[in-house]
Protein backbone atom coordinates (compact mmCIF):
# COMPACT_ATOMS: atom_id res chain seq x y z
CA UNK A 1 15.40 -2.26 -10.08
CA UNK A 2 15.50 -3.43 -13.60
CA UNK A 3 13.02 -6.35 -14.53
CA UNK A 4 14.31 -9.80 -14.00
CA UNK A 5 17.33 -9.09 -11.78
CA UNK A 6 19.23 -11.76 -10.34
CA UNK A 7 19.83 -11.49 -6.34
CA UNK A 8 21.75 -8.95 -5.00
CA UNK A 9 23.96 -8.81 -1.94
CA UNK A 10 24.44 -5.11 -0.45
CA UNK A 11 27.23 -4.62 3.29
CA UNK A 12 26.99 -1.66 5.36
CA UNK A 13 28.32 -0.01 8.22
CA UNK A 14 26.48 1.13 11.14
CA UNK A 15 26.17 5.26 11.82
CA UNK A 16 25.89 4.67 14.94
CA UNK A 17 26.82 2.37 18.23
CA UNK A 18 26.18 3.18 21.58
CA UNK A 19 25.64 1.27 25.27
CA UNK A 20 22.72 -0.14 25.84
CA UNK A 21 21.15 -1.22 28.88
CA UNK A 22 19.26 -4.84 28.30
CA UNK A 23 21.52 -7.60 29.36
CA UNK A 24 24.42 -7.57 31.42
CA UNK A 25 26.25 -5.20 34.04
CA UNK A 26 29.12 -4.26 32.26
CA UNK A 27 29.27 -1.15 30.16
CA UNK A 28 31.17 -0.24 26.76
CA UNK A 29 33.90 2.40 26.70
CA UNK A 30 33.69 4.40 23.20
CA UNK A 31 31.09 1.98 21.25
CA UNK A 32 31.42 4.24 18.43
CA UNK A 33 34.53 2.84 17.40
CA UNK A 34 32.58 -0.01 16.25
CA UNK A 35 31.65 1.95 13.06
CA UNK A 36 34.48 1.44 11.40
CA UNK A 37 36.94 -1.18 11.16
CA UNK A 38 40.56 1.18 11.89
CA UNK A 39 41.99 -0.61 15.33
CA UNK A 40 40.15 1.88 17.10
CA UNK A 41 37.93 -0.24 19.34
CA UNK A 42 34.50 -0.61 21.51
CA UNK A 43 35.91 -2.07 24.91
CA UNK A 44 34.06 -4.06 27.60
CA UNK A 45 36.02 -5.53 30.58
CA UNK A 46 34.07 -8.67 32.31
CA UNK A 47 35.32 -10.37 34.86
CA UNK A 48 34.32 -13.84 36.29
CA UNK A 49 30.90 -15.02 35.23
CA UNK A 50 29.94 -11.22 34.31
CA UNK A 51 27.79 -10.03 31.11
CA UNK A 52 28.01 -6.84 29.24
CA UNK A 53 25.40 -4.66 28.02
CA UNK A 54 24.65 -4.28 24.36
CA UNK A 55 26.79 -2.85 21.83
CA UNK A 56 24.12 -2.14 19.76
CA UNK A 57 24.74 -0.33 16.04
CA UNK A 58 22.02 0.81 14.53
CA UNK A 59 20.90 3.55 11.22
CA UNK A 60 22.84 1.23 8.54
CA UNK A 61 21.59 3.00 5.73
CA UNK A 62 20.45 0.62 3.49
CA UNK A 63 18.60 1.70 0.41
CA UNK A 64 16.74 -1.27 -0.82
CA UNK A 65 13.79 -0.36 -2.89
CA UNK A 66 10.11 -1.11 -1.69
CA UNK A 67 8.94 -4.53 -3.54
CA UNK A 68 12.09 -6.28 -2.94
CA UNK A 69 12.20 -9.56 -1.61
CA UNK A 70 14.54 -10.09 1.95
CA UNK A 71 16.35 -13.46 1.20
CA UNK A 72 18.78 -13.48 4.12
CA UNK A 73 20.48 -11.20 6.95
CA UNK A 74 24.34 -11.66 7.49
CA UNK A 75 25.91 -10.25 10.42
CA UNK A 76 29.65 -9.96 10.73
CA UNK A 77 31.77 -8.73 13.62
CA UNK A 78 35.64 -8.00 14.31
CA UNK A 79 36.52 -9.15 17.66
CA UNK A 80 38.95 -10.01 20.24
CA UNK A 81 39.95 -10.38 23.59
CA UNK A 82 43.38 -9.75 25.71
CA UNK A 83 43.71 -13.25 27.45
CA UNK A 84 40.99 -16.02 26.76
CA UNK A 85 41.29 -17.52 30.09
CA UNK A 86 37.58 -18.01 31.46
CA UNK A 87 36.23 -18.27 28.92
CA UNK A 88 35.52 -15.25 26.97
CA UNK A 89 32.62 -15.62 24.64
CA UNK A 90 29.68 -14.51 23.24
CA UNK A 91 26.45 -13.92 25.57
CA UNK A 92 24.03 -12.27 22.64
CA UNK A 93 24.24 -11.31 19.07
CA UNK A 94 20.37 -10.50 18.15
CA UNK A 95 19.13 -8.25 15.02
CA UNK A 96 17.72 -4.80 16.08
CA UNK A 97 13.91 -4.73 14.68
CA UNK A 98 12.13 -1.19 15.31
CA UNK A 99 14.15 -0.04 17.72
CA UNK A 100 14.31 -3.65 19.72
CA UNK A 101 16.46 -6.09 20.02
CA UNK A 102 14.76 -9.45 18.98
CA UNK A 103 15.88 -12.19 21.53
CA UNK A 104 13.88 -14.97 19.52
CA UNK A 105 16.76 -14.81 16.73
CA UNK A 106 19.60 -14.63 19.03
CA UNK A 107 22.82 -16.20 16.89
CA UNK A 108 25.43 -16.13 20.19
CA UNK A 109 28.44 -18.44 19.87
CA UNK A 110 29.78 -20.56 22.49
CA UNK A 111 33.07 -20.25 20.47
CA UNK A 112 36.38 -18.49 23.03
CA UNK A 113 37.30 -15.13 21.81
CA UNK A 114 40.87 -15.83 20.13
CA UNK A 115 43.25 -13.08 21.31
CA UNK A 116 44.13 -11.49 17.46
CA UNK A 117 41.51 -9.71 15.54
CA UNK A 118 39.01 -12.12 13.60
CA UNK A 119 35.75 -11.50 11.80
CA UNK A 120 32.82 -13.80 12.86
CA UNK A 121 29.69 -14.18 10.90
CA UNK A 122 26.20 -15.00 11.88
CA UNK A 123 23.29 -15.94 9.57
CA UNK A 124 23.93 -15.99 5.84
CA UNK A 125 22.32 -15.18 2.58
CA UNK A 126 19.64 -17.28 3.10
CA UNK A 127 18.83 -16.86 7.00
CA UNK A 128 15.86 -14.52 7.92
CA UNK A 129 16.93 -15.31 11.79
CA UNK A 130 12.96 -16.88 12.34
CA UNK A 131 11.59 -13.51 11.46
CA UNK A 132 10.04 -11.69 8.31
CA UNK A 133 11.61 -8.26 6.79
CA UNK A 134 10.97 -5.93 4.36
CA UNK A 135 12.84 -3.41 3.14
CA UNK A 136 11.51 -0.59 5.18
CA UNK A 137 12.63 -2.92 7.69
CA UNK A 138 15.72 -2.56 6.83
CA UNK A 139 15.68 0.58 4.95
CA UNK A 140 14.94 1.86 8.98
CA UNK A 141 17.46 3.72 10.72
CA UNK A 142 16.34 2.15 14.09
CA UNK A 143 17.12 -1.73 12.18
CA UNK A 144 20.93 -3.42 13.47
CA UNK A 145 22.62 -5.57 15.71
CA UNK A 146 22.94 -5.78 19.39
CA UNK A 147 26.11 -7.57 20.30
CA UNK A 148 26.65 -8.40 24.81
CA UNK A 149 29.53 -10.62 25.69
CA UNK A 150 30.42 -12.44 28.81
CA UNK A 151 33.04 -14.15 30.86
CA UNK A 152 31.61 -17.88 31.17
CA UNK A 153 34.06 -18.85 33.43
CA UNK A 154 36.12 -18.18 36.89
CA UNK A 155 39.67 -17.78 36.23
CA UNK A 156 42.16 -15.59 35.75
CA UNK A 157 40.09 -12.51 36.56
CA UNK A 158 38.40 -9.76 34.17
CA UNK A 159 39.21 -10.01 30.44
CA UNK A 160 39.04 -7.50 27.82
CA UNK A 161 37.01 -7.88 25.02
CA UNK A 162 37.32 -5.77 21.80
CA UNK A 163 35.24 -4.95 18.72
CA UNK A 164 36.42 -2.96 15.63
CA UNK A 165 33.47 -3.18 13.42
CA UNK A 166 29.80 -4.80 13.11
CA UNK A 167 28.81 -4.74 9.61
CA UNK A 168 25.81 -6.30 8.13
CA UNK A 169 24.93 -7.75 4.30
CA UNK A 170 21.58 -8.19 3.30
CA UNK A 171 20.80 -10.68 0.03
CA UNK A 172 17.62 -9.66 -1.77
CA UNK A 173 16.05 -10.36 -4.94
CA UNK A 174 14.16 -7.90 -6.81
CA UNK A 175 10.35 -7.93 -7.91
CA UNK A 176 10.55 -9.14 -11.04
CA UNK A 177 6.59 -9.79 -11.34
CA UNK A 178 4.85 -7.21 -13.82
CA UNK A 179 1.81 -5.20 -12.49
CA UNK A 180 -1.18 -5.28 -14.84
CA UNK A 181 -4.62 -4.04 -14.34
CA UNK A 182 -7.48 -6.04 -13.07
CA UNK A 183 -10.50 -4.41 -13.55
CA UNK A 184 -12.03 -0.92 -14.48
CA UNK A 185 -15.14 -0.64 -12.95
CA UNK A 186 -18.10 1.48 -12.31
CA UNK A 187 -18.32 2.80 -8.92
CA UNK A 188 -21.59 5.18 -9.57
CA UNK A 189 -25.01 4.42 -10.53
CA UNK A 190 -25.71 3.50 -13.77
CA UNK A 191 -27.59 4.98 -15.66
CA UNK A 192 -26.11 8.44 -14.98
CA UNK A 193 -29.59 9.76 -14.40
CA UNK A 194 -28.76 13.30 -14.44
CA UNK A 195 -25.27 13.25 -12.65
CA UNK A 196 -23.00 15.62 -13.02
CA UNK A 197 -19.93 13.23 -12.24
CA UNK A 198 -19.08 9.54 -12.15
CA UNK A 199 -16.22 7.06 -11.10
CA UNK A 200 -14.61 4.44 -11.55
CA UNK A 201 -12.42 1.75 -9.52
CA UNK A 202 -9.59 1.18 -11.02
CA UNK A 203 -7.87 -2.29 -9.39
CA UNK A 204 -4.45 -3.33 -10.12
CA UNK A 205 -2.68 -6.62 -9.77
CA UNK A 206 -0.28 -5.49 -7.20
CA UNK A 207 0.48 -1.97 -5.47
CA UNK A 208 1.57 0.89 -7.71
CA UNK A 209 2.90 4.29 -7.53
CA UNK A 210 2.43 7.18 -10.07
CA UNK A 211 -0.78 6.83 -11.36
CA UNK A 212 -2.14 10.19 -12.65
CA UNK A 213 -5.14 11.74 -14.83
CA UNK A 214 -2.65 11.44 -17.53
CA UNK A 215 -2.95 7.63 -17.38
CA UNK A 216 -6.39 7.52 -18.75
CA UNK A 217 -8.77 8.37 -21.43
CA UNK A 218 -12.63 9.37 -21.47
CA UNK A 219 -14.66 7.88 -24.24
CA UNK A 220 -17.87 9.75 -24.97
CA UNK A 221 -20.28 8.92 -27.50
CA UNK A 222 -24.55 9.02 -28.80
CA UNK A 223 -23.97 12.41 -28.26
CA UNK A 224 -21.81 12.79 -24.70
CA UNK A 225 -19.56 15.71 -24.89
CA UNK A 226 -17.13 17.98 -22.90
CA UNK A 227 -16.69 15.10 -20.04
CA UNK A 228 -13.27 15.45 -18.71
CA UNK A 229 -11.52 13.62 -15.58
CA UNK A 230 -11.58 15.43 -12.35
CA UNK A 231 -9.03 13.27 -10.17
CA UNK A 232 -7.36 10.49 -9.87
CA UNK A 233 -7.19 9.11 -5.96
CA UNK A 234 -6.33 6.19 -4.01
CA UNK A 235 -2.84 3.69 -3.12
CA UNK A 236 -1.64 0.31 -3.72
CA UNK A 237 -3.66 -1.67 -5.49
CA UNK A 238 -6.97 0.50 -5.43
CA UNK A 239 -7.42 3.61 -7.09
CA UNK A 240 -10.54 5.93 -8.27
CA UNK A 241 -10.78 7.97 -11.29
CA UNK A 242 -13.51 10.86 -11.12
CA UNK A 243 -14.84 12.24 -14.61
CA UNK A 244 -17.51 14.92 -15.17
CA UNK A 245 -20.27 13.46 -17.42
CA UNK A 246 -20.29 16.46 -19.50
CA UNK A 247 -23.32 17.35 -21.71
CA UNK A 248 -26.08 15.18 -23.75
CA UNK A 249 -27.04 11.74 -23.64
CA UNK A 250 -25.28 8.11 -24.55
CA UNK A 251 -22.29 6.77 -23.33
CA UNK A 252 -19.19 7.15 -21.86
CA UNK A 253 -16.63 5.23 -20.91
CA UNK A 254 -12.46 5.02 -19.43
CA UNK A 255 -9.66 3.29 -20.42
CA UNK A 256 -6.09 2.97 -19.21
CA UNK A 257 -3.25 4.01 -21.59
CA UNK A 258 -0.22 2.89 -21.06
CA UNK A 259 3.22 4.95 -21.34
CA UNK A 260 5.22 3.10 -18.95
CA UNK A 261 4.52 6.07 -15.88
CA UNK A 262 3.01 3.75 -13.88
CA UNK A 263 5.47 1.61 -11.73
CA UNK A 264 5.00 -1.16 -8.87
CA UNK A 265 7.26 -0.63 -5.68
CA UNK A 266 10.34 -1.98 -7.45
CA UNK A 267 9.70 0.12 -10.18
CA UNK A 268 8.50 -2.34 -12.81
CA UNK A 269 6.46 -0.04 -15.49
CA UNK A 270 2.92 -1.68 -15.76
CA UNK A 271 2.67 -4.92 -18.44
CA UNK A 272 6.43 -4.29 -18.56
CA UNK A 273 8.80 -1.95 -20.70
CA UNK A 274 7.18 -0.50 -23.69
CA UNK A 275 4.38 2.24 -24.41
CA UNK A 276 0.41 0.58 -24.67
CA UNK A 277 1.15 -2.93 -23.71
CA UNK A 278 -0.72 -2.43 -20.09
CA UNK A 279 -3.51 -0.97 -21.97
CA UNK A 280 -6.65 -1.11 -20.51
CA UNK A 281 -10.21 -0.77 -21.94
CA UNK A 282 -12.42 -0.58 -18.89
CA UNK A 283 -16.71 -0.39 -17.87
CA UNK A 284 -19.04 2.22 -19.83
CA UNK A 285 -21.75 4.12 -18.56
CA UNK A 286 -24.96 5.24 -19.96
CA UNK A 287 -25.38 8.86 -19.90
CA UNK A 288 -29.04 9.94 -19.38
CA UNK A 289 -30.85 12.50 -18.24
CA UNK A 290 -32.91 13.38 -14.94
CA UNK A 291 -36.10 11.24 -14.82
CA UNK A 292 -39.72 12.03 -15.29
CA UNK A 293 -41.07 11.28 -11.67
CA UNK A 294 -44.72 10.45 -11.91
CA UNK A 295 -47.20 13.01 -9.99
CA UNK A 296 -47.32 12.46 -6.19
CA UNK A 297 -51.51 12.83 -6.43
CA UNK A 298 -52.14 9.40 -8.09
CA UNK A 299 -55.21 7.69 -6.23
CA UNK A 300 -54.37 4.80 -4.31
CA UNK A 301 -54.31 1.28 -6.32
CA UNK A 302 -53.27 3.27 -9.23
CA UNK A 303 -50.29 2.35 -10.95
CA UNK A 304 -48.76 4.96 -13.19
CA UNK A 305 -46.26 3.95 -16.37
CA UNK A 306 -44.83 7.56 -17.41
CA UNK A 307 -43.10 8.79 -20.60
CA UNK A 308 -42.75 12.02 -19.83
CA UNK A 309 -43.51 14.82 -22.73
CA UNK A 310 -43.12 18.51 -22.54
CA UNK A 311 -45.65 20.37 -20.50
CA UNK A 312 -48.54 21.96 -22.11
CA UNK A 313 -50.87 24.21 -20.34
CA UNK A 314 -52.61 23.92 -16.97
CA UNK A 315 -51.41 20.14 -15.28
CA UNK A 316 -52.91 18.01 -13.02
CA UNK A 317 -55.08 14.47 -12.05
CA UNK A 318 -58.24 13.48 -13.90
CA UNK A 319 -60.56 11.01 -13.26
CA UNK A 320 -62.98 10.01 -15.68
CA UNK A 321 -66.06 8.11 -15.00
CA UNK A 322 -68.20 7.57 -17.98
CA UNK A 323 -67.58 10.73 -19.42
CA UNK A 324 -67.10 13.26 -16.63
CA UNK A 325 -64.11 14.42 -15.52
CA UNK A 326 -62.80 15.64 -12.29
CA UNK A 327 -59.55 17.10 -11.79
CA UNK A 328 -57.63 15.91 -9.02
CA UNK A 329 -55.56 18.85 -8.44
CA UNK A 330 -58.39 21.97 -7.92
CA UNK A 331 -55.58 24.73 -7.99
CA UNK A 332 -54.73 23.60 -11.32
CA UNK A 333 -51.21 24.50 -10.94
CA UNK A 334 -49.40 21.40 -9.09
CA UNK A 335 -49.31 19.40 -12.68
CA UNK A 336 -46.21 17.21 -13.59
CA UNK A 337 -43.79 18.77 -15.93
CA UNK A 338 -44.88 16.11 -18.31
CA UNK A 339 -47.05 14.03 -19.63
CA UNK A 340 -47.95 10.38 -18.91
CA UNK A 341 -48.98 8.11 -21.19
CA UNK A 342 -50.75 5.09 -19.46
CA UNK A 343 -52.02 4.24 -16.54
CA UNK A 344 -52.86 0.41 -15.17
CA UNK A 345 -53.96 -1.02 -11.71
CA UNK A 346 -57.88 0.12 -11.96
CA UNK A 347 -59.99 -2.65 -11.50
CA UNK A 348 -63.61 -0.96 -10.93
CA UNK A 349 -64.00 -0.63 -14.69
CA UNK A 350 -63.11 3.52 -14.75
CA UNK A 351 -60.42 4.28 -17.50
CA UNK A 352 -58.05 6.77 -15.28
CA UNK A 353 -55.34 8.82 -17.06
CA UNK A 354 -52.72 11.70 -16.20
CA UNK A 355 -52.61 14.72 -18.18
């Protein structure tokens, strides 16, 4: 649906109408002539003070796009009867939600059937009938009308009451609201520390389709390279994007590009028609490595501040104590790969140090 379109008003026919039980004794003969209007007709006969069962016409076949807005329901329906002694009249006329009939919005008339072929309506372009729809609603093939008539009176004996066609017109506006993107943010932790991959959530104003790898750019720099995105998951308003982090360290970072592929359910491209202008420039992470971890043989109280170095040569733990040394780790083989530069927490006047 284009951007900015006015309301629309669509009618449609039922596929299909059929007796059903609900109300009423009295059943239909050939309810499927209530498809189309072609003086073929749905019959019920009711006699004094009797009710029908429901016509009920269902799978209309309406197409209305997801993100449209349901202004109004209008049912309409062809009608007659032989002799309007007693009273002929409507008993129910109730939309079809889901499958069921919904006897809080019943629109029944206590208007007499005239005896010549007239359209009724019910509801109009701005009635919901005191219930909510959207277009899947309606879009549903289980969504209609179920029509039951009676004979409110006792005279004259049974009547016959005939229906030609129940149609129904829905009034909708369109979507007309733009999706944009909210945020871009990190959803690993930061720094990288060594990880091979990262994501990001990737939030958008309002539920959108189509959103693909393609939709995005990596932006690696301080010496990130070969980081590449890995998948693009998620619905409606929330979606992750999963990158590799590539190789070496600095930063690296994703932003939305814009080229109109990403639509909301009515099909409004994101910030609106035109390439770039739902551009994006989202969170950056910092790429580093895995971490020097200090040894696990520090001596209690001891409180070790690493910058870890290559290795050189046999590891471990000293302890000095005016002038001797005694190394911590006997085996000599258990070192760090590293080596750490101070050490703090002694209090007994000993200088202790890693090497």
């Amino acid at each position: 649906m284009p951007v900015g379109a006015l309301a629309t008003t669509v009618t449609a026919n039922p596929g299909t109408c059929a007796n059903v039980a609900g109300v009423g004794t009295q059943t239909w003969t050939n309810a499927a002539n209530a498809k189309v209007s072609d003086a073929a007709y749905a019959t019920v006969a009711v006699n004094d003070n009797q009710i029908s069962n429901y016509l009920q016409c269902t799978n209309y076949g309406f197409t209305i796009p997801a993100g449209n807005v349901i202004n109004g329901i209008t049912v309409s329906v062809q009608r007659m009867v032989d002799n309007n002694g007693g009273s002929p009249q409507d008993y129910s006329v109730e939309l079809v939600k889901a499958g069921a009939a919904q006897a809080a919005n019943d629109k029944a008339s206590a208007t007499v059937y005239p005896t010549t072929l007239t359209t009724v309506s019910y509801g109009n372009a701005t009635d919901l009938w005191t219930n909510t729809w959207s277009p899947s609603d309606i879009r549903a093939s289980n969504f209609g009308v179920a029509f039951a008539s009676q004979k409110n009176g006792a005279n004259g004996g049974a009547r016959t009451v005939s229906v030609d066609l129940i149609s129904v017109t829905i009034n909708y506006t369109a979507d007309a609201t733009l999706p944009s993107v909210s945020s871009i943010a990190l959803a690993s932790a930061n720094p990288t520390a060594g990880a091979g991959s990262v994501s990001w959530t990737v939030t958008f104003s309002k539920s959108v389709k189509s959103v693909s790898a393609a939709d995005f750019a990596l932006v690696q720099a301080g010496g990130v390279s070969g980081a590449s995105i890995t998948s693009v998951t998620g619905s409606g308003t929330t979606w992750t994007v999963t990158a590799s982090t590539g190789s070496g360290t600095g930063t690296l970072g994703l932003n939305l590009m814009d080229s109109d592929s990403i639509l909301d359910l009515a099909d409004n491209p994101l910030g609106g028609a035109g390439v770039g202008n739902g551009n994006f420039t989202g969170a950056v992470y910092t790429i580093t490595g895995v971490p020097c971890n200090p040894p696990t043989n520090v001596p209690a109280g001891v409180t070790v501040s690493a910058r870890c170095r290559p290795a050189r040569g046999r590891g471990g733990l000293r302890e000095r104590r005016g002038g001797a040394a005694r190394r911590q780790d006997p085996a000599g083989e258990g070192g760090i790969a590293g080596r750490v530069a101070a050490v703090s927490g002694v209090t007994d006047g000993t200088q202790q140090g890693v090497r």
